[in-house]
N, C-alpha and C. Protein backbone atom coordinates (compact mmCIF):
# COMPACT_ATOMS: atom_id res chain seq x y z
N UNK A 1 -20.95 6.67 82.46
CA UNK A 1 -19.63 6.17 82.78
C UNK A 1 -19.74 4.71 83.23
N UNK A 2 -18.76 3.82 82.52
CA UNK A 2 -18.74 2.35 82.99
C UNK A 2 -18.11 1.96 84.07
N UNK A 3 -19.00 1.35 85.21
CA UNK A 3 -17.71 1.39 86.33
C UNK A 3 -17.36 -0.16 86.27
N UNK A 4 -16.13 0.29 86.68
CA UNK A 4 -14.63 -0.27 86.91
C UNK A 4 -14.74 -1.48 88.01
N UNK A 5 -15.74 -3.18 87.86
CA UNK A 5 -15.79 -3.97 89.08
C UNK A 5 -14.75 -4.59 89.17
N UNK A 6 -14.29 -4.88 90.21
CA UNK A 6 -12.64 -5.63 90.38
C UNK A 6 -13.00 -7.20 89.32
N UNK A 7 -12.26 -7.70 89.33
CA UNK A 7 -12.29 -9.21 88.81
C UNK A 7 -11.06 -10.22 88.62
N UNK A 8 -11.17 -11.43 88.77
CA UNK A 8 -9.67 -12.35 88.40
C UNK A 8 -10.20 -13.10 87.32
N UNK A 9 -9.80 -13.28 85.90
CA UNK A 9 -10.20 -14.12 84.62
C UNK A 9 -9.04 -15.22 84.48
N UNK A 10 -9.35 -16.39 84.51
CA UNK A 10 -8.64 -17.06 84.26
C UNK A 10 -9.19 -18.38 83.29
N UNK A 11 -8.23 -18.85 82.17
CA UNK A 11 -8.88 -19.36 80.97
C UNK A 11 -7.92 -20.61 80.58
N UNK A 12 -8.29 -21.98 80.77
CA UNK A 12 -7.40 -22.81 79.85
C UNK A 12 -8.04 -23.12 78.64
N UNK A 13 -6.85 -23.45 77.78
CA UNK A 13 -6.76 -23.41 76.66
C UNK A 13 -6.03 -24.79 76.34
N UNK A 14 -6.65 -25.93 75.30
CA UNK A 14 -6.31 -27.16 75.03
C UNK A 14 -6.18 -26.90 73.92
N UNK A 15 -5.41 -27.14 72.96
CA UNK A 15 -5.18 -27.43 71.40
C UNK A 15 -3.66 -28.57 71.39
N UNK A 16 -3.62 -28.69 69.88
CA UNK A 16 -2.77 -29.19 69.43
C UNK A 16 -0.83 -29.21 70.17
N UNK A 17 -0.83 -28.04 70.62
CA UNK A 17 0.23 -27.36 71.35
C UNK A 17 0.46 -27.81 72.62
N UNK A 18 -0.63 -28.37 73.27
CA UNK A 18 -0.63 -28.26 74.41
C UNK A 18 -1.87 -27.93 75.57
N UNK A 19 -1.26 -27.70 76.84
CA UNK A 19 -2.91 -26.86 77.85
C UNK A 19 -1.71 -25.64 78.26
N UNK A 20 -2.66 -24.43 77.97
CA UNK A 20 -2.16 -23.22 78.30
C UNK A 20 -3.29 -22.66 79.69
N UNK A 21 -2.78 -21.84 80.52
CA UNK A 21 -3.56 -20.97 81.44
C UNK A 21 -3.11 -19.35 81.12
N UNK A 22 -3.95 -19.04 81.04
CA UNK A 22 -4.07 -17.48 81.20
C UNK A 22 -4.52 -17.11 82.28
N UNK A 23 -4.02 -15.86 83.49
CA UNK A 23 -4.78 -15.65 84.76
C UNK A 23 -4.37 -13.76 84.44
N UNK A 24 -5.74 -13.21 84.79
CA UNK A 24 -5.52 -11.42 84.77
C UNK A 24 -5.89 -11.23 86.10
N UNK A 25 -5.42 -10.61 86.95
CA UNK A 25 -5.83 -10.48 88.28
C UNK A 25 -5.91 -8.58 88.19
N UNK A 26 -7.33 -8.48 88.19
CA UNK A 26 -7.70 -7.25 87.97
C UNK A 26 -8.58 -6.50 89.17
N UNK A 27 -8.17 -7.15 90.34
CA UNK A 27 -8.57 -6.22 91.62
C UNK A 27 -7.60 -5.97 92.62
N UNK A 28 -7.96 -4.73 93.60
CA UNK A 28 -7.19 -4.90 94.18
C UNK A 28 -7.42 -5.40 95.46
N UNK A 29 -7.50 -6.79 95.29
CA UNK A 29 -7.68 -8.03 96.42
C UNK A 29 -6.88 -8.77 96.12
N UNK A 30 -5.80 -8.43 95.75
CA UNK A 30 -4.90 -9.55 95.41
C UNK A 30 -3.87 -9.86 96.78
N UNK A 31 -3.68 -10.87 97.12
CA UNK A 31 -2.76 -10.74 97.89
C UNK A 31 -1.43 -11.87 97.39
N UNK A 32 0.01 -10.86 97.76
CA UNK A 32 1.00 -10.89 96.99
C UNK A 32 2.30 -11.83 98.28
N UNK A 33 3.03 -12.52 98.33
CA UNK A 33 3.89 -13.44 99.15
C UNK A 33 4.53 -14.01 98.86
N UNK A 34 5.76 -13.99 99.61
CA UNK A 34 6.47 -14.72 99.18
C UNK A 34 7.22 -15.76 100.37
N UNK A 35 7.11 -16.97 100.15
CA UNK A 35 6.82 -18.35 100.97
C UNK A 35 8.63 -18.97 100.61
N UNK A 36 8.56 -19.62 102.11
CA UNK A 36 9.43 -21.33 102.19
C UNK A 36 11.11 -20.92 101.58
N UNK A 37 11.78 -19.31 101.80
CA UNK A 37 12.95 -18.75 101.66
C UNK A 37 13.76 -19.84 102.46
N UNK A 38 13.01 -19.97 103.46
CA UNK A 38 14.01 -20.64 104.90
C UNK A 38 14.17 -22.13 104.48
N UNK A 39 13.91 -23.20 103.59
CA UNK A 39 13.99 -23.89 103.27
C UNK A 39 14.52 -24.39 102.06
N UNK A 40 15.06 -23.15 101.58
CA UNK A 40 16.22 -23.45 100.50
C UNK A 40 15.56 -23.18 98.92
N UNK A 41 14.03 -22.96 98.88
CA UNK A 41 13.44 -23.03 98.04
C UNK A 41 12.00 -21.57 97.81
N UNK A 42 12.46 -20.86 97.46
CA UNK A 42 11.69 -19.75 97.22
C UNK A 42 10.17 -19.61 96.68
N UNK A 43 9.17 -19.26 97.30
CA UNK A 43 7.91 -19.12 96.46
C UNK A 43 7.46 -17.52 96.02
N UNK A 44 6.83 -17.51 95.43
CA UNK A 44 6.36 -15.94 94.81
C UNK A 44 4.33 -16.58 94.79
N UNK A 45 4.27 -16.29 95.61
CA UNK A 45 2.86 -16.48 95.65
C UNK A 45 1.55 -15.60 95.28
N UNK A 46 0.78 -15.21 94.03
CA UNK A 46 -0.03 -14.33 94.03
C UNK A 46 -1.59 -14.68 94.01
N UNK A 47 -2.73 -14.64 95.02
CA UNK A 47 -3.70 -15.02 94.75
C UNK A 47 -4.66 -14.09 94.98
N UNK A 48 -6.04 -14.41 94.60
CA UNK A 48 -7.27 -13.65 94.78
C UNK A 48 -7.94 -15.23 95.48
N UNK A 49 -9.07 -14.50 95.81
CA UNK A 49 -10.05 -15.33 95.81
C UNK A 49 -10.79 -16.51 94.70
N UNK A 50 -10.47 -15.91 93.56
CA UNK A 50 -11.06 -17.11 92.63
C UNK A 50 -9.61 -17.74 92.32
N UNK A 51 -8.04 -16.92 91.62
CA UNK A 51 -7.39 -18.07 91.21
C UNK A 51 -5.75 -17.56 92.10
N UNK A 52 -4.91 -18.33 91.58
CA UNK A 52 -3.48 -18.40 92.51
C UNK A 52 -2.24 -18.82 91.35
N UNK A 53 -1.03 -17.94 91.68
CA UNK A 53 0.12 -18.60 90.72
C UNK A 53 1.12 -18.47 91.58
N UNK A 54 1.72 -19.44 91.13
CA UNK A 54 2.64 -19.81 92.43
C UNK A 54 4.00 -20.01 91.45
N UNK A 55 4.97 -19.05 91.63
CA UNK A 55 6.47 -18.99 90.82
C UNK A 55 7.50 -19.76 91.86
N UNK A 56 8.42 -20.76 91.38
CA UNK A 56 9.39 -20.77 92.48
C UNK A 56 10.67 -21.70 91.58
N UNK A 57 11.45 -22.19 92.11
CA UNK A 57 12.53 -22.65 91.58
C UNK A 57 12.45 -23.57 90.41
N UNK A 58 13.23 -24.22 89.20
CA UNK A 58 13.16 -24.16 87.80
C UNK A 58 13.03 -25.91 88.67
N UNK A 59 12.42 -26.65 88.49
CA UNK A 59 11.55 -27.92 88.30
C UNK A 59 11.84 -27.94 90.27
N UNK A 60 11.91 -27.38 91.29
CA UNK A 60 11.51 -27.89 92.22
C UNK A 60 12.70 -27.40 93.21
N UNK A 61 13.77 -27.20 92.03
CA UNK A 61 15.20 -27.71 92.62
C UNK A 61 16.18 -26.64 93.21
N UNK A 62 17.35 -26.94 93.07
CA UNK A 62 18.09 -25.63 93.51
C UNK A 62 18.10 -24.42 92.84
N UNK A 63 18.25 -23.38 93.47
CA UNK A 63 18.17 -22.27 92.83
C UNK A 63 19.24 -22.22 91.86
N UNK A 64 19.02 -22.12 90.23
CA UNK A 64 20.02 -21.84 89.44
C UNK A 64 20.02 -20.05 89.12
N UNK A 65 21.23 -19.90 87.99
CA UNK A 65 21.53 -18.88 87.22
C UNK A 65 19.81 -17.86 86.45
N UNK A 66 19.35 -18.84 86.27
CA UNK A 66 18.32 -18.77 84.93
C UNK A 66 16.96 -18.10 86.65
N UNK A 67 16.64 -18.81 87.49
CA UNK A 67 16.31 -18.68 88.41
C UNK A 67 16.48 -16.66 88.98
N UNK A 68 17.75 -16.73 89.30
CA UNK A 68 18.08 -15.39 89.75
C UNK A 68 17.76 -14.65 88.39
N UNK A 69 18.08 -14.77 87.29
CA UNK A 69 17.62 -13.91 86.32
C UNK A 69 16.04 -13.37 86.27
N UNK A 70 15.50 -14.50 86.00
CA UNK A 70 14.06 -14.39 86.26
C UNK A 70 13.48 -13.29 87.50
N UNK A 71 13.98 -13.47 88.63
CA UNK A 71 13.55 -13.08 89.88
C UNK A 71 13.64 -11.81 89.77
N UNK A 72 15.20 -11.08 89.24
CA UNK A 72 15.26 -10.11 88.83
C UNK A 72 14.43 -8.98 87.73
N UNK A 73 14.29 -10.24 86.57
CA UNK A 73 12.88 -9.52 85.69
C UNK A 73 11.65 -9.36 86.39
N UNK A 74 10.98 -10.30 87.53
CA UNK A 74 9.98 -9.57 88.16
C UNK A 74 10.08 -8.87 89.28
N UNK A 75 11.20 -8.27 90.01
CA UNK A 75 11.39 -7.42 90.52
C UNK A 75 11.75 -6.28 89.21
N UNK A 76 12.21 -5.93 88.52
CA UNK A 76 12.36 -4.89 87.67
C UNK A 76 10.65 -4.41 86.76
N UNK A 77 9.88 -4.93 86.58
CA UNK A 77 8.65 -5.30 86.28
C UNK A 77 8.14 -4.56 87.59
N UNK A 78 7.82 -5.19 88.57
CA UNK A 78 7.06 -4.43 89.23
C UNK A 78 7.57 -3.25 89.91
N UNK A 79 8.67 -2.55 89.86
CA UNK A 79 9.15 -1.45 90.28
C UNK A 79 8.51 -0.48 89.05
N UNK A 80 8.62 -1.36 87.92
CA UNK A 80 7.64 -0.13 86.75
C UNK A 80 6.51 -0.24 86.88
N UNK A 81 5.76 -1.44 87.36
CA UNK A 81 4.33 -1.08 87.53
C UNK A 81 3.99 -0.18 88.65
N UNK A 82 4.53 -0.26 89.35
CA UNK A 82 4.66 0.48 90.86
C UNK A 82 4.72 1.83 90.44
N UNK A 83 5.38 2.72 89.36
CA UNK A 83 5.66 3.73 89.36
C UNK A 83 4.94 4.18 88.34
N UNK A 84 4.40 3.44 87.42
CA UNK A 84 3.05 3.88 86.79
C UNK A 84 1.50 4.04 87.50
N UNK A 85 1.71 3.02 88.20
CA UNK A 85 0.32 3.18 89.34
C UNK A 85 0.38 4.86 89.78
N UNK A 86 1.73 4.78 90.42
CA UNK A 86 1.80 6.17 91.18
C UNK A 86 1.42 6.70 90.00
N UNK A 87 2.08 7.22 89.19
CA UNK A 87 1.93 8.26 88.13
C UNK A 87 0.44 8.80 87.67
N UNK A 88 0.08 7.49 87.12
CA UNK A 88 -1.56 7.25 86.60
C UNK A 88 -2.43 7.56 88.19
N UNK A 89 -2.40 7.27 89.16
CA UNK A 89 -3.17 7.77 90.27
C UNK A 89 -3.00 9.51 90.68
N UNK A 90 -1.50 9.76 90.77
CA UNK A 90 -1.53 11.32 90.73
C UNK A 90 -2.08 12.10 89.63
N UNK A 91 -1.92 11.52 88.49
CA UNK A 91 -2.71 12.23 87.56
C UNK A 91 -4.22 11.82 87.39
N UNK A 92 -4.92 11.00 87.66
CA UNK A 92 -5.83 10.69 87.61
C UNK A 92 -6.67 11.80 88.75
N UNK A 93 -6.46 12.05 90.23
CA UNK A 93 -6.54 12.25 91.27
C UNK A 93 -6.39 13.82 91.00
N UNK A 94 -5.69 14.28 90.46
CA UNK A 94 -5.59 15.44 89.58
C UNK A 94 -6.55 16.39 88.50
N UNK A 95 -6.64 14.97 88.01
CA UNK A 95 -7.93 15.34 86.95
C UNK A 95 -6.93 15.83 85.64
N UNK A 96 -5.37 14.98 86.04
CA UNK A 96 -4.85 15.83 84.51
C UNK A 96 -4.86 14.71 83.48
N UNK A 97 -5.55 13.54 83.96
CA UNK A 97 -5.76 12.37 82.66
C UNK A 97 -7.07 12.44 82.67
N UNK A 98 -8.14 13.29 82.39
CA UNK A 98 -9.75 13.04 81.99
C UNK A 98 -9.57 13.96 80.53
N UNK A 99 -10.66 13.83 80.24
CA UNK A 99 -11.03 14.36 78.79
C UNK A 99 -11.78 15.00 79.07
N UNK A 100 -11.94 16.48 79.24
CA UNK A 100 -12.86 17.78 78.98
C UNK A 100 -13.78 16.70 78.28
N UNK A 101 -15.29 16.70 78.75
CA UNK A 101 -16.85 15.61 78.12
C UNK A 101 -17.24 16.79 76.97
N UNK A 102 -16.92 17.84 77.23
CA UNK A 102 -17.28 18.96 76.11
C UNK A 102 -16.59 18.66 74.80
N UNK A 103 -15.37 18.68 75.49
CA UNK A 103 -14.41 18.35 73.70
C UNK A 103 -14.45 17.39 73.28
N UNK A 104 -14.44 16.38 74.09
CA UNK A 104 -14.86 14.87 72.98
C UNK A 104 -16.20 14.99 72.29
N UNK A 105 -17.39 15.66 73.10
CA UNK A 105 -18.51 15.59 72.36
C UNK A 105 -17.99 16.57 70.83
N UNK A 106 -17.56 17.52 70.76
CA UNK A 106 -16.83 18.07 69.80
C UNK A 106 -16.11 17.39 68.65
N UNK A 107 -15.56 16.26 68.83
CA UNK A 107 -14.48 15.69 67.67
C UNK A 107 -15.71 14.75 67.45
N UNK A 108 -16.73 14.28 68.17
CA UNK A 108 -17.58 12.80 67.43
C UNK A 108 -18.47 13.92 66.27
């Protein structure tokens, strides 16, 4: 069995297009915040130890339309990740998501 080490990957990418970042935050050391409400200007702060993304208002400024939409897609987003965690941990914890090692050796 391969075990499972936490990790954060993060990758830029230069081409023709542009510089892109990719960040996977795949432990659970993440720590999640949200900053600077009281100042008119909202942060969504997520970091690990190696990298950090920091979400907040559309170039700096007042909170628009497009703004609250957004905020809403990652609150709706993580209420489903939230409830798959649960799910996948009760069943996991269960033993009703493993594969009988007998029957797979069976189908190879």
């Amino acid at each position: 069995m391969s075990e499972h080490l936490p990790y954060t990957r993060a990758v830029v990418t230069f081409d023709e297009d542009g510089t892109r970042l990719d960040t996977s935050f795949r432990t659970p050391y993440l720590s999640v915040t949200v900053l600077g409400a009281e100042g008119g200007r909202p942060f969504l702060h997520l970091s690990s130890c190696e990298a950090q993304v920091i979400i907040s208002t559309t170039g700096g400024g007042p909170v628009t339309e497009r703004d609250v939409t957004l905020a809403r897609q990652i609150a709706e987003a993580a209420a489903r990740y939230l409830a798959d965690c649960e799910r996948l941990h009760t069943e996991q914890s269960t033993g009703l998501h493993q594969v009988d090692e007998s029957e797979q050796g069976k189908a190879a």
